[in-house]
Protein backbone atom coordinates (compact mmCIF):
# COMPACT_ATOMS: atom_id res chain seq x y z
CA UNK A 1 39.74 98.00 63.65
CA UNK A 2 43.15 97.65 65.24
CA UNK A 3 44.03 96.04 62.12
CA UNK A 4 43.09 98.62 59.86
CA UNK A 5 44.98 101.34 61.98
CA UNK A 6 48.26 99.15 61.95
CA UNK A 7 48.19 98.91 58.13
CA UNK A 8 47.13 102.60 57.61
CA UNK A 9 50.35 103.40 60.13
CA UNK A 10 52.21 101.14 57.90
CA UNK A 11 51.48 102.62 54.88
CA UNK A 12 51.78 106.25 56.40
CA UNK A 13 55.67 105.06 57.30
CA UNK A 14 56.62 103.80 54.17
CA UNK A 15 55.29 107.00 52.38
CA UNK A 16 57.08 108.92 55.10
CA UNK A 17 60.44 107.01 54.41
CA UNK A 18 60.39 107.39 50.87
CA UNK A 19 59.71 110.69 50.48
CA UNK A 20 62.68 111.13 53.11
CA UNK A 21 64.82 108.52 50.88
CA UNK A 22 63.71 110.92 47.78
CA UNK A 23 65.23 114.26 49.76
CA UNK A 24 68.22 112.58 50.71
CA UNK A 25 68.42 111.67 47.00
CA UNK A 26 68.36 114.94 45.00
CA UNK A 27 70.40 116.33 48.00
CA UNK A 28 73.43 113.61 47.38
CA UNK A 29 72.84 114.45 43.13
CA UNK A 30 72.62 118.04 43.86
CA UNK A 31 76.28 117.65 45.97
CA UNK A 32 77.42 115.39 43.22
CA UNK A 33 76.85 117.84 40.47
CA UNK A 34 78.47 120.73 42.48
CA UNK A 35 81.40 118.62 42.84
CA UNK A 36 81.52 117.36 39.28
CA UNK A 37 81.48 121.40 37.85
CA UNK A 38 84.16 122.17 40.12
CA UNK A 39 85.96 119.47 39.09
CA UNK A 40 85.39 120.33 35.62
CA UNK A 41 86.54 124.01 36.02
CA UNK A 42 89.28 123.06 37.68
CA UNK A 43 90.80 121.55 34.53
CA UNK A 44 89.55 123.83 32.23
CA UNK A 45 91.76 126.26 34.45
CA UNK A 46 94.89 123.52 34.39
CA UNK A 47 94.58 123.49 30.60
CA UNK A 48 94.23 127.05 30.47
CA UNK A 49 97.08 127.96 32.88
CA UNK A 50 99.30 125.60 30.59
CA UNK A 51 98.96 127.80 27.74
CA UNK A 52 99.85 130.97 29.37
CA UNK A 53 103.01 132.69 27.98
CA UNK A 54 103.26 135.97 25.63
CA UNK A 55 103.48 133.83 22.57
CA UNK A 56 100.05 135.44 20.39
CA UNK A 57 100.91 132.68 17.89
CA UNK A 58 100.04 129.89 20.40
CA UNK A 59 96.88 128.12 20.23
CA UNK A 60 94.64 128.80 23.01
CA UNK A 61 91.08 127.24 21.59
CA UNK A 62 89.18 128.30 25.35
CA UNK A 63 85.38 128.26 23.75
CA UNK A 64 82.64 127.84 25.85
CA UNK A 65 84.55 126.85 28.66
CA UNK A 66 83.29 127.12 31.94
CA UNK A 67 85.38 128.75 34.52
CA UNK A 68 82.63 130.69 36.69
CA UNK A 69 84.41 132.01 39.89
CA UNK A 70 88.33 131.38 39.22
CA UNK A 71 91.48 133.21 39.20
CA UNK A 72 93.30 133.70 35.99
CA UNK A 73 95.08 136.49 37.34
CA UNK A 74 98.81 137.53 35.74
CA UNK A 75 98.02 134.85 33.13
CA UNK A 76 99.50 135.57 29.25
CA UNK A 77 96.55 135.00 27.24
CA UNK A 78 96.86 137.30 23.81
CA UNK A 79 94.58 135.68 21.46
CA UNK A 80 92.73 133.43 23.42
CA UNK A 81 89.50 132.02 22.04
CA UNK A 82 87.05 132.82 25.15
CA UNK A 83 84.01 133.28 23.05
CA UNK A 84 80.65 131.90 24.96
CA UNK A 85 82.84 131.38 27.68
CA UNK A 86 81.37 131.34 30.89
CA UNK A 87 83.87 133.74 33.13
CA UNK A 88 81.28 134.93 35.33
CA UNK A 89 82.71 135.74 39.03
CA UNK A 90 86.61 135.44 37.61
CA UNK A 91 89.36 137.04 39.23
CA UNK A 92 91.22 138.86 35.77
CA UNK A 93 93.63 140.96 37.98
CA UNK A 94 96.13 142.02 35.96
CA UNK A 95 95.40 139.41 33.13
CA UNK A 96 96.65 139.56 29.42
CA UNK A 97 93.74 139.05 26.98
CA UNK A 98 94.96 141.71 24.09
CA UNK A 99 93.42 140.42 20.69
CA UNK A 100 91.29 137.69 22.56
CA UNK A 101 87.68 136.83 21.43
CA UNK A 102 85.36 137.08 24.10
CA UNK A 103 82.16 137.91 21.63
CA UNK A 104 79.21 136.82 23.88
CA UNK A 105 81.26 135.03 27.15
CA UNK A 106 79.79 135.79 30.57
CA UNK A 107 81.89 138.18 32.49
CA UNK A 108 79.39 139.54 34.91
CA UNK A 109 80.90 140.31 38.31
CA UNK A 110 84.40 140.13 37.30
CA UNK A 111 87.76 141.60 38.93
CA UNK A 112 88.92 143.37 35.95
CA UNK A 113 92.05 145.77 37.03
CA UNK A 114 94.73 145.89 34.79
CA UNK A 115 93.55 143.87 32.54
CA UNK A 116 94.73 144.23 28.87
CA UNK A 117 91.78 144.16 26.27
CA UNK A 118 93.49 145.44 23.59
CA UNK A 119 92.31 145.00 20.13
CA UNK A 120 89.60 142.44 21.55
CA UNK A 121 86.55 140.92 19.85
CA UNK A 122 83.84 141.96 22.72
CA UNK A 123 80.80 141.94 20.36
CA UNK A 124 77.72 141.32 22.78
CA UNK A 125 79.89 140.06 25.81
CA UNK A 126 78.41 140.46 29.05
CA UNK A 127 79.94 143.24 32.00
CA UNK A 128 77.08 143.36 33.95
CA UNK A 129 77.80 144.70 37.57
CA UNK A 130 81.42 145.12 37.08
CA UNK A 131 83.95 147.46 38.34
CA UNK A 132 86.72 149.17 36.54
CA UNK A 133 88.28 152.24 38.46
CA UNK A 134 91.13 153.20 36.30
CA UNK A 135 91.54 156.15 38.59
CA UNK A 136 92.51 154.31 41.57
CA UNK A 137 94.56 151.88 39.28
CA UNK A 138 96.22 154.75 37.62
CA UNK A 139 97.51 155.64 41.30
CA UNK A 140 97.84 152.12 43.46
CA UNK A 141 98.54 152.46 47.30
CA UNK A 142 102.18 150.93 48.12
CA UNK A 143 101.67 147.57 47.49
CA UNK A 144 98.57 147.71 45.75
CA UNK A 145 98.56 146.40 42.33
CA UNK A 146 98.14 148.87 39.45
CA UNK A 147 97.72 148.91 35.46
CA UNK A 148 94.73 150.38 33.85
CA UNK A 149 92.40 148.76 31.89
CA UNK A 150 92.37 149.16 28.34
CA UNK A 151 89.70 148.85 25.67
CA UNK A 152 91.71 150.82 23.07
CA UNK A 153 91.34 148.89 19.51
CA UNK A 154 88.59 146.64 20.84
CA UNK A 155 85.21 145.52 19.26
CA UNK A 156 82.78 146.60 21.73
CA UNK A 157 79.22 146.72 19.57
CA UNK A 158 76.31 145.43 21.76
CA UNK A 159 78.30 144.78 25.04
CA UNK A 160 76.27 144.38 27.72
CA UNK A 161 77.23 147.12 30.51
CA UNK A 162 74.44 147.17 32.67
CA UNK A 163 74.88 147.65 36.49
CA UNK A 164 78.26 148.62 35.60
CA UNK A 165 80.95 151.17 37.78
CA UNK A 166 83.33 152.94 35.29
CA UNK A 167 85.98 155.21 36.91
CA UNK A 168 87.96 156.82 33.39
CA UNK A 169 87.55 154.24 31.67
CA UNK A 170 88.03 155.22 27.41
CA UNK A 171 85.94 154.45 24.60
CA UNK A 172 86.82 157.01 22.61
CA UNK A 173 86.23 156.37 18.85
CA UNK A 174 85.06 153.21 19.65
CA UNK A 175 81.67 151.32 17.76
CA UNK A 176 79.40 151.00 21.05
CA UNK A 177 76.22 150.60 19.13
CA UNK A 178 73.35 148.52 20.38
CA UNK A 179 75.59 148.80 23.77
CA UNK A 180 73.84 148.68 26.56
CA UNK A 181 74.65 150.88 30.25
CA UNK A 182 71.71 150.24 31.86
CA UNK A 183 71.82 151.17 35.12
CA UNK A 184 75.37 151.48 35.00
CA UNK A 185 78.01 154.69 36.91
CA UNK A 186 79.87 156.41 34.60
CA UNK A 187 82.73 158.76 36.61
CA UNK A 188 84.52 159.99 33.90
CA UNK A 189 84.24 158.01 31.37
CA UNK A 190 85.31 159.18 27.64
CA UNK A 191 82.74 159.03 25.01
CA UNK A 192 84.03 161.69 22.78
CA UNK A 193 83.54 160.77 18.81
CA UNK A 194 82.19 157.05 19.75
CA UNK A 195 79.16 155.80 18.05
CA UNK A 196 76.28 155.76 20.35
CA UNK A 197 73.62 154.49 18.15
CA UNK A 198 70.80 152.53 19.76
CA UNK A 199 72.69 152.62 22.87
CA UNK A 200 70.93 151.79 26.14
CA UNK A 201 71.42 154.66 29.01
CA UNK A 202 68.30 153.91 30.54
CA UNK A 203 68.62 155.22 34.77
CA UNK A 204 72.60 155.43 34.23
CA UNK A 205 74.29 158.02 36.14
CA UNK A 206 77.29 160.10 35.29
CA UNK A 207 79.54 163.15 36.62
CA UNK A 208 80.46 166.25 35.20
CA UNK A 209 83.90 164.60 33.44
CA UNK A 210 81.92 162.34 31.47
CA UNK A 211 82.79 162.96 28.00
CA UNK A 212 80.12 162.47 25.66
CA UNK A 213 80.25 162.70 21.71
CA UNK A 214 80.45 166.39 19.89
CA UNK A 215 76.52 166.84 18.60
CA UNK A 216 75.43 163.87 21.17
CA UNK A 217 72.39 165.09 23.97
CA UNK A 218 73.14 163.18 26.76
CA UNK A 219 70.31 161.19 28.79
CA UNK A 220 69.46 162.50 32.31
CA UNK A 221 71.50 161.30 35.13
CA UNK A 222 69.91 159.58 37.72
CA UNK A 223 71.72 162.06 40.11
């Protein structure tokens, strides 16, 4: 009997230790892919960063890249290929991305003040749950950096604004179709002669100097 308990203790021990080994397994594969992304973004960002100047002529070929959570603030970017990019959590502070493609690249999350998106390909990128307050930019605090950002010239059909906070931000005359503001705050935001078709203002909420298209009806505001 004595023998039967010792092997069943055995056996119970080395289950024990291996599912223990397993844990400590994924856990040290789990840390090594963490530090292999990092490492990856972090020369994505050194190639990128060795590009920057206000030459649009210069070849920046940035597709796909993943550079989730960095800064690429003040960089000179015109022209950039960023399309499929994954720029989710990116600090664009002040950033120069005039005539860039960014058609379907992640920028959910994003610090986007000042940022130049002039004449940009934005076809079905993703804003989710950013925040662009051109008022407060349009007036910085001492010290405070400034700059508005501009969409003016920019292809911006089926960009992807849910969750969004707009503070007078422009898309006047602009192609927003199949856009989508789910969700989103719209504080004076200019609409006026944009085409709205198929757009998505499902629970979005807006203020009286929201500017909406002549012969448009407006959805509710969650107010």
């Amino acid at each position: 009997m004595a023998g039967v308990v010792a092997v069943f203790v055995s056996v119970a021990t080395m289950i024990g230790q291996k599912i223990i080994d397993d844990v400590r397994a994924d856990r040290d594969h789990e840390i090594s892919d963490r530090q292999s992304q990092r490492a990856e973004r972090l020369e994505n960002l050194r190639f990128i960063r060795g590009r920057s100047n206000a030459d649009p002529s210069v070849e920046r070929p940035f597709y796909g890249l993943d550079l989730a959570g960095l800064s690429l603030s003040g960089l000179d970017l015109p022209g950039a290929n960023f399309s499929e990019a994954d720029l989710h959590g990116c600090d664009l502070l002040s950033t120069n991305l005039q005539g860039a493609n960014l058609s379907y690249a992640k920028l959910a999350d994003t610090i986007l003040l000042g940022v130049d998106l002039r004449d940009a390909n934005l076809v079905g990128a993703e804003f989710t749950d950013v925040t662009i307050d051109n008022e407060v930019a349009a007036n910085p605090a001492p010290g405070q950096a400034g700059g508005l950002t501009s969409f003016d010239g920019a292809a911006l059909q089926a960009v992807d604004f849910s969750g969004a906070v707009l503070w007078d931000v422009s898309f006047a005359g602009h192609d927003l179709s199949r856009a989508k503001f789910t969700g989103a705050t719209l504080f004076g935001v200019d609409f006026s002669g944009a085409n709205l078709t198929d757009v998505d203002f499902d629970e979005v909420k807006y203020n009286d100097a929201t500017v909406w298209p002549e012969g448009f009806t407006p959805p509710p505001s969650t107010d």
